[in-house]
C-alpha atoms as a PDB file:
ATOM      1  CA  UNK A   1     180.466  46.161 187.624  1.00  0.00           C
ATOM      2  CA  UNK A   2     181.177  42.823 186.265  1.00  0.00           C
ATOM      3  CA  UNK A   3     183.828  41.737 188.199  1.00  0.00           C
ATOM      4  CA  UNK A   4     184.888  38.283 189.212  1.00  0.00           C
ATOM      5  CA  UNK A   5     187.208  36.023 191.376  1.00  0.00           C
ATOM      6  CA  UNK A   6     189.168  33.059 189.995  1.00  0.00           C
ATOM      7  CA  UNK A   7     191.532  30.274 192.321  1.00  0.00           C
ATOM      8  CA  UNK A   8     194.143  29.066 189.884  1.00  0.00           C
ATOM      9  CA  UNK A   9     196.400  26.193 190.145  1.00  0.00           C
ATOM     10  CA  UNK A  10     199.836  26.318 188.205  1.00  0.00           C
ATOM     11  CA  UNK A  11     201.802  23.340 187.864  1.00  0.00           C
ATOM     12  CA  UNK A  12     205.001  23.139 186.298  1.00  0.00           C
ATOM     13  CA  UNK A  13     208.661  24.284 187.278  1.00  0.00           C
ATOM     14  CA  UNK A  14     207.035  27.110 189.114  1.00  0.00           C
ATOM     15  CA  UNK A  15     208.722  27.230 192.579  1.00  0.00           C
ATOM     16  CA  UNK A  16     212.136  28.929 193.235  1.00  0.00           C
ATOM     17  CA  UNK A  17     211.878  30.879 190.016  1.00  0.00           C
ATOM     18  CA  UNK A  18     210.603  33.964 191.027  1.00  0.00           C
ATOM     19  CA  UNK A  19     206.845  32.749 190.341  1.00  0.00           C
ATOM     20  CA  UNK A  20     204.609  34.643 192.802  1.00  0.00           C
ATOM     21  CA  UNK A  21     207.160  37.656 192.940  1.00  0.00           C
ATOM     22  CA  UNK A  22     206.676  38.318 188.779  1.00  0.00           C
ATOM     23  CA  UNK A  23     203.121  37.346 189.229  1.00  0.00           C
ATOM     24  CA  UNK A  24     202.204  40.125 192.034  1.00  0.00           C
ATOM     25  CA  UNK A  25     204.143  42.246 189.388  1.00  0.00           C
ATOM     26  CA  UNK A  26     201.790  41.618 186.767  1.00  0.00           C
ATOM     27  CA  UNK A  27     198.949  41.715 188.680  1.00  0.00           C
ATOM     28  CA  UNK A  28     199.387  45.065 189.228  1.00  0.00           C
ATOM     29  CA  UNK A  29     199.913  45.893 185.855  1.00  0.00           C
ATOM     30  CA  UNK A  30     196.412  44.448 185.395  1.00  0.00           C
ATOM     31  CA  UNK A  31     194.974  45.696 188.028  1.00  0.00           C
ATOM     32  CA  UNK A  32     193.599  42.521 189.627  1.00  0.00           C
ATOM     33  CA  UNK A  33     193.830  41.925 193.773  1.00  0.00           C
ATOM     34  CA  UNK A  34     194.422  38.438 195.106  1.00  0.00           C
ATOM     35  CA  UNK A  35     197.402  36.329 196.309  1.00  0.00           C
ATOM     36  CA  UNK A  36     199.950  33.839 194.783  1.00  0.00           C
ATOM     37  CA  UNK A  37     201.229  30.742 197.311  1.00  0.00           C
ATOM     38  CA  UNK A  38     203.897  28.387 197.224  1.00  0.00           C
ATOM     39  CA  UNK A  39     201.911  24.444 197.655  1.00  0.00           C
ATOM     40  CA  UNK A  40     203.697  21.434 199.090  1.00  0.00           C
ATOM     41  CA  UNK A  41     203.211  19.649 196.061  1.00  0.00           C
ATOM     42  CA  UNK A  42     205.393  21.824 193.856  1.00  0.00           C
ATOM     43  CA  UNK A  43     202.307  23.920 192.132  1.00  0.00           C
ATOM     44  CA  UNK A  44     201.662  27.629 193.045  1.00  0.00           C
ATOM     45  CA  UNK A  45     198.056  29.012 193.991  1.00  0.00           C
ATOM     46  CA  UNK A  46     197.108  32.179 192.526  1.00  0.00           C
ATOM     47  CA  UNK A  47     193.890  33.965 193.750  1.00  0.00           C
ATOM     48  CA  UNK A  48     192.724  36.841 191.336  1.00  0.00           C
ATOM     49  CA  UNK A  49     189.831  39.419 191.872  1.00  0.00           C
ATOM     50  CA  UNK A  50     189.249  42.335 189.685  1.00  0.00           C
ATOM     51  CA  UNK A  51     187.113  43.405 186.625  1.00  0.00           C
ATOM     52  CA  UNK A  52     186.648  40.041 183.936  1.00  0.00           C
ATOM     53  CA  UNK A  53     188.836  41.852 181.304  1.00  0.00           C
ATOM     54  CA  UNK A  54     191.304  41.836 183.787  1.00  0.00           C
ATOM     55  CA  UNK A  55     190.873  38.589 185.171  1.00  0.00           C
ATOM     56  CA  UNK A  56     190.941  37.231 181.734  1.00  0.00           C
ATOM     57  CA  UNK A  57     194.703  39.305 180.808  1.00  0.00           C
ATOM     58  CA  UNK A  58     195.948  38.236 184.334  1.00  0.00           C
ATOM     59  CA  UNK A  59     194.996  34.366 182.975  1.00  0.00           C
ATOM     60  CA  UNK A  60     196.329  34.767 179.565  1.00  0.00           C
ATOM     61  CA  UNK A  61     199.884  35.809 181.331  1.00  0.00           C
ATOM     62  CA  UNK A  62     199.514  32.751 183.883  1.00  0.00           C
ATOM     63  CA  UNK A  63     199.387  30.053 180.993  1.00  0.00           C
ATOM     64  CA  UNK A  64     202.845  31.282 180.095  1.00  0.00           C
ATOM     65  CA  UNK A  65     204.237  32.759 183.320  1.00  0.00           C
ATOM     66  CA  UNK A  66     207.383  34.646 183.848  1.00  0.00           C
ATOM     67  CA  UNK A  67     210.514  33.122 181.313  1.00  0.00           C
ATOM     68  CA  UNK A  68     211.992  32.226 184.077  1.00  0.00           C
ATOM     69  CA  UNK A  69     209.259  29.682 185.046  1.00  0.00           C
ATOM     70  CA  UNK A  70     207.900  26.749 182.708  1.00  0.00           C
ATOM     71  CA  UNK A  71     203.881  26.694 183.157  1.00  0.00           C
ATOM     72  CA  UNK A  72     203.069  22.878 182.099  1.00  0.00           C
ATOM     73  CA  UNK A  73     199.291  23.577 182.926  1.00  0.00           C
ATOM     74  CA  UNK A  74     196.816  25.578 184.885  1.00  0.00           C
ATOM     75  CA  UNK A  75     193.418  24.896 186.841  1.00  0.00           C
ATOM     76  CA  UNK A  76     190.790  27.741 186.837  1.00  0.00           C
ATOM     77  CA  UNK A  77     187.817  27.227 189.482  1.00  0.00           C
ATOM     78  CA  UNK A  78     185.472  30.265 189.689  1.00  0.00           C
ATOM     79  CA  UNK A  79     184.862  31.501 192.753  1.00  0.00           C
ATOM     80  CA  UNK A  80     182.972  34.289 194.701  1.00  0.00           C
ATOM     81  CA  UNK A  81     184.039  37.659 194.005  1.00  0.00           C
ATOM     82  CA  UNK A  82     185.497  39.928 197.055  1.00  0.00           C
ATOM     83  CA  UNK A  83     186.938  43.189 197.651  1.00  0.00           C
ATOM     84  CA  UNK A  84     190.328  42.927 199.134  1.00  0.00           C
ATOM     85  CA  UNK A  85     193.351  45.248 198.909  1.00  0.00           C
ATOM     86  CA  UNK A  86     196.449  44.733 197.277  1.00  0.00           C
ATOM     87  CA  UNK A  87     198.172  41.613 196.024  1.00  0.00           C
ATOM     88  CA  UNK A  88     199.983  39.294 198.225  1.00  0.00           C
ATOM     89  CA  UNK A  89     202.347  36.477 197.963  1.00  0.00           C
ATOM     90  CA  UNK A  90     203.230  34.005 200.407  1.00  0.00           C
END
């Protein structure tokens, strides 16, 4: 299997848009665990685990986000891969 885990910090106008519900959404369309959280500082955290080409599709739709959102820029940091269920969002 070559699957992988990414942490992933969007900034923009990405709170109180309906971010992290459209993003657990999509994550199950691409069939990636993880979490998405509201920070302090305005930015959401998004924690994806899953298969790379699925990792990679789940990146490709955070760069642009949901329409309601506007993603100015986001921060990949590979991490260690782990088997969790389900997608969260806090």
């Amino acid at each position: 299997m070559d699957n992988i885990g990414c942490k992933v910090i969007v900034s923009g106008h990405v709170q109180g848009v309906g971010f992290r519900y459209y993003t657990s959404q999509q994550a199950h369309l691409c069939d990636v665990t993880g979490h998405a959280k509201n920070l302090y500082n305005g930015d959401v955290e998004v924690l994806i685990y899953g298969r790379r080409t699925a990792v990679t599709k789940m990146l490709q739709w955070l760069n642009k986000g949901p329409a309601s959102a506007h993603v100015k820029e986001i921060k990949v940091t590979t991490i260690p891969y782990e088997v969790i269920k389900g997608f969260a969002s806090y």
